[in-house]
N, C-alpha and C. Protein backbone atom coordinates (compact mmCIF):
# COMPACT_ATOMS: atom_id res chain seq x y z
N UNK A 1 84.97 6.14 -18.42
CA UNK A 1 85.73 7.02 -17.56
C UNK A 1 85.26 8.47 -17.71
N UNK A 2 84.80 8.87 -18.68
CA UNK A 2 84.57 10.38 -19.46
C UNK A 2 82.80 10.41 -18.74
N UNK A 3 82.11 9.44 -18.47
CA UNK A 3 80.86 9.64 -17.83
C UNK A 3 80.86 10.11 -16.17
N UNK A 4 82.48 9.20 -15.58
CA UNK A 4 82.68 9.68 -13.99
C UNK A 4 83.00 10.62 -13.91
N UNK A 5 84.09 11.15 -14.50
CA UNK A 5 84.73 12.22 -14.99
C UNK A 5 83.28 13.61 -15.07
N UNK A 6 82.59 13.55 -16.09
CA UNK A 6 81.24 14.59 -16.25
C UNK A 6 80.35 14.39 -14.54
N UNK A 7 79.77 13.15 -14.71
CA UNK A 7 79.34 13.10 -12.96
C UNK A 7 80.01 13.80 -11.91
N UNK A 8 81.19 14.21 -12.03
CA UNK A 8 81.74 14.82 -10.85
C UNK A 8 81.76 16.36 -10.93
N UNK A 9 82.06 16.42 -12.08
CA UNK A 9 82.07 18.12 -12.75
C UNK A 9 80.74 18.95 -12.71
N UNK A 10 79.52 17.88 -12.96
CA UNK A 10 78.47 18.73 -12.84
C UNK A 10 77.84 19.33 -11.23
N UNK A 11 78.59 17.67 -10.56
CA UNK A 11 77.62 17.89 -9.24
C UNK A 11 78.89 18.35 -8.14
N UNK A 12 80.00 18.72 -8.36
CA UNK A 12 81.11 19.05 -7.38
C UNK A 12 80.28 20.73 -7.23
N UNK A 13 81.45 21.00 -6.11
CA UNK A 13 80.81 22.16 -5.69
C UNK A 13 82.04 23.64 -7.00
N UNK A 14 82.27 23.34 -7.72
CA UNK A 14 82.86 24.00 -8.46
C UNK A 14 84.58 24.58 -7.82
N UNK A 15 84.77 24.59 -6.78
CA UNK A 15 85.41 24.69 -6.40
C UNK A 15 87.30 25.27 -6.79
N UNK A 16 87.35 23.92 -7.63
CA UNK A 16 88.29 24.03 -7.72
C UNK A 16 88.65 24.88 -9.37
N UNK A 17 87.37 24.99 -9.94
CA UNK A 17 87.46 25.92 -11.34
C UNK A 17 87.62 27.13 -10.78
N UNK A 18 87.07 27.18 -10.04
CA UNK A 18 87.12 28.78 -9.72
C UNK A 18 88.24 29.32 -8.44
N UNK A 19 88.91 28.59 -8.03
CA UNK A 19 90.03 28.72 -7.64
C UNK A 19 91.11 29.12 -9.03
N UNK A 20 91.23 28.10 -10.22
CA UNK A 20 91.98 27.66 -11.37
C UNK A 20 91.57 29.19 -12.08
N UNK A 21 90.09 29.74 -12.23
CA UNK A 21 90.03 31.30 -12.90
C UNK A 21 90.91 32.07 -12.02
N UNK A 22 90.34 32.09 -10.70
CA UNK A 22 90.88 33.12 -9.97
C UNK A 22 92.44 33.46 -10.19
N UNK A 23 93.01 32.69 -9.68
CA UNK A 23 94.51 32.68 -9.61
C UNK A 23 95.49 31.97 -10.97
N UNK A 24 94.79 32.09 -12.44
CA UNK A 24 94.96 31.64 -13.58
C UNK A 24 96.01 30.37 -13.70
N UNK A 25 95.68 29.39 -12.72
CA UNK A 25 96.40 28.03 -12.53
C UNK A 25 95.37 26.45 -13.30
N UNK A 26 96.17 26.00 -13.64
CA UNK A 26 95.66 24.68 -14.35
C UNK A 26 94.76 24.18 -13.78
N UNK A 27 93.37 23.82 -13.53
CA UNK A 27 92.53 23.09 -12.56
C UNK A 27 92.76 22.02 -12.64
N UNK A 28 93.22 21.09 -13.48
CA UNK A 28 93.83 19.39 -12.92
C UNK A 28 94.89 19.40 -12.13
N UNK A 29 95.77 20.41 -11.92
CA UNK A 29 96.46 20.56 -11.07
C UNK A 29 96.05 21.32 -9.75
N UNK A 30 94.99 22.16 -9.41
CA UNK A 30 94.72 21.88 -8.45
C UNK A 30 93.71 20.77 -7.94
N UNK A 31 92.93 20.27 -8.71
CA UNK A 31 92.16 19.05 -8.11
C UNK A 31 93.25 18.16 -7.69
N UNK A 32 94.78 17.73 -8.70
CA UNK A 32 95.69 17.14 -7.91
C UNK A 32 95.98 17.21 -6.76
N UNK A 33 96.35 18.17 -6.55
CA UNK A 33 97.03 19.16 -5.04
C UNK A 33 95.57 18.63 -4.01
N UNK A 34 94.62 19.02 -4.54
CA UNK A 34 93.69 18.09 -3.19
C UNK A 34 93.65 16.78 -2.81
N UNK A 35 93.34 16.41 -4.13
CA UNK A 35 93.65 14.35 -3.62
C UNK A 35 94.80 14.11 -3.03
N UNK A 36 95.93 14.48 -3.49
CA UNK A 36 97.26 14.21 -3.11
C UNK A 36 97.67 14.68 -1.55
N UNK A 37 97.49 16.06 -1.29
CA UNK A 37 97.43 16.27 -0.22
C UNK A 37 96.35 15.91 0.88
N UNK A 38 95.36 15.12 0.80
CA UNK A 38 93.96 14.34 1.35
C UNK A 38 94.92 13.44 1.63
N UNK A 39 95.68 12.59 1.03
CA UNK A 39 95.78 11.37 0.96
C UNK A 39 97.42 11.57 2.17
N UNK A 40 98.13 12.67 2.13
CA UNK A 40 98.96 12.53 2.75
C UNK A 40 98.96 13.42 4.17
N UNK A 41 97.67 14.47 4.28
CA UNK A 41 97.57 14.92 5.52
C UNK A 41 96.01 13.62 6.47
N UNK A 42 95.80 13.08 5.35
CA UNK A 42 94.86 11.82 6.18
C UNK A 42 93.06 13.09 6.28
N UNK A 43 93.36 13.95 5.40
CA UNK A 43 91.87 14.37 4.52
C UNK A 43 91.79 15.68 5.51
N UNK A 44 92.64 16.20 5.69
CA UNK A 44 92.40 17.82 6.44
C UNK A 44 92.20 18.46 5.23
N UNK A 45 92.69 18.54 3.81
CA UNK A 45 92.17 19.44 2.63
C UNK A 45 90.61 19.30 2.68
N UNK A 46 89.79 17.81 2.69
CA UNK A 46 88.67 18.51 2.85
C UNK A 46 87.73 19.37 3.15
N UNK A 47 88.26 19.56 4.33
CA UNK A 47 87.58 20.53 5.34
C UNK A 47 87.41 22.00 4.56
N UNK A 48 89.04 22.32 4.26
CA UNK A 48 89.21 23.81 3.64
C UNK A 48 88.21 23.74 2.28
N UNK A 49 88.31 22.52 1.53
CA UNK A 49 87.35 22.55 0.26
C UNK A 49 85.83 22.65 0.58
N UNK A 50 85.54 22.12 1.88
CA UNK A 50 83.92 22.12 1.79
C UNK A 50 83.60 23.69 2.18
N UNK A 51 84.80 24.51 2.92
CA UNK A 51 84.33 25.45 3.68
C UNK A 51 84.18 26.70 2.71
N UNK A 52 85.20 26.53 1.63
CA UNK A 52 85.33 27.18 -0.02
C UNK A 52 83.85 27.25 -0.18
N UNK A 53 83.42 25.88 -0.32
CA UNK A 53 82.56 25.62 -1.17
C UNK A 53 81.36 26.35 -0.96
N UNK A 54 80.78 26.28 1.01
CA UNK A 54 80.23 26.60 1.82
C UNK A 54 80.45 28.45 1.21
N UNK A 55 81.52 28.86 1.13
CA UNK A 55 81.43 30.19 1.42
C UNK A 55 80.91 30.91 -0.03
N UNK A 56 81.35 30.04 -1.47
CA UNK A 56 80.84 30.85 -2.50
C UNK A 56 79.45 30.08 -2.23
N UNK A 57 78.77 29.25 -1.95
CA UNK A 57 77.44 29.13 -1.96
C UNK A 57 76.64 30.36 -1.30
N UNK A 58 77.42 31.06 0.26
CA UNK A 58 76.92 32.04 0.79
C UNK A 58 76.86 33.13 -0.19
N UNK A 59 77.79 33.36 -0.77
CA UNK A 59 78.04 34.55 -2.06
C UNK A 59 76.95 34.71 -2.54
N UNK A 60 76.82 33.30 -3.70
CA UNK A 60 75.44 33.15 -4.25
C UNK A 60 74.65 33.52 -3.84
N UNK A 61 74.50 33.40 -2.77
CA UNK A 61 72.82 33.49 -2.20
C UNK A 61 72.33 35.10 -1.95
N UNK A 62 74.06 35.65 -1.02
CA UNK A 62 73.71 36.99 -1.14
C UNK A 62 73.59 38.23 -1.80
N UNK A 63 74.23 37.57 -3.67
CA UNK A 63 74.09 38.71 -4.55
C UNK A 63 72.57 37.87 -4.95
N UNK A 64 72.35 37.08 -4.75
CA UNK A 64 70.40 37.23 -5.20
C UNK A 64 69.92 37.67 -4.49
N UNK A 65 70.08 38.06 -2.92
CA UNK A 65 69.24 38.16 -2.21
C UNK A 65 69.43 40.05 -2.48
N UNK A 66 70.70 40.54 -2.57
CA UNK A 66 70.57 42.41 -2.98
C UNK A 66 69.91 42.46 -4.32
N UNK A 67 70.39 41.26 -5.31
CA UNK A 67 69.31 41.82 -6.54
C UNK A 67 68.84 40.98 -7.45
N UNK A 68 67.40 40.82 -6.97
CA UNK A 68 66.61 40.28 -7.15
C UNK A 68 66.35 39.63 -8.47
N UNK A 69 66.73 40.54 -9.54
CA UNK A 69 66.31 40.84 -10.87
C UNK A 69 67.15 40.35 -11.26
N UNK A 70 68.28 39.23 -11.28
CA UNK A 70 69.08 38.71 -11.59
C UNK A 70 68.89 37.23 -11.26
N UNK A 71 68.54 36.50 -12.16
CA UNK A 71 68.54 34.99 -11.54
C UNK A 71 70.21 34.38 -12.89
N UNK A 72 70.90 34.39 -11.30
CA UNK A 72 72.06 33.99 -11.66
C UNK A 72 71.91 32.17 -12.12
């Protein structure tokens, strides 16, 4: 279970840790709040999670792209 568990953590889009820093909330409780609410709006949370995900990837890209000299 502790190998699916790591498989998901490395390759998820981080998402929900950094929601859990941001707003200093438990991250098993929000990964809850997604499955749970997936399962009872019939998977509209996805959308908002990929678009999260989508948007700190843009982040990323654009503090490398102002400075260079930083390989985040």
């Amino acid at each position: 279970m502790n190998k699916i568990k790591l498989f998901f953590e490395e390759r998820a889009f981080g998402v929900c840790s950094r929601l859990g820093e941001k707003l200093n909330f438990p991250i098993d409780s929000i990964r809850l709040f997604f499955i749970y609410s997936s399962f009872v709006t019939l998977g509209s949370p996805i959308i908002l999670y990929v678009s999260m995900a989508m948007m700190m990837k843009v982040r990323k890209y654009l503090r490398k792209m102002n400075n260079p000299v930083l390989f985040d």
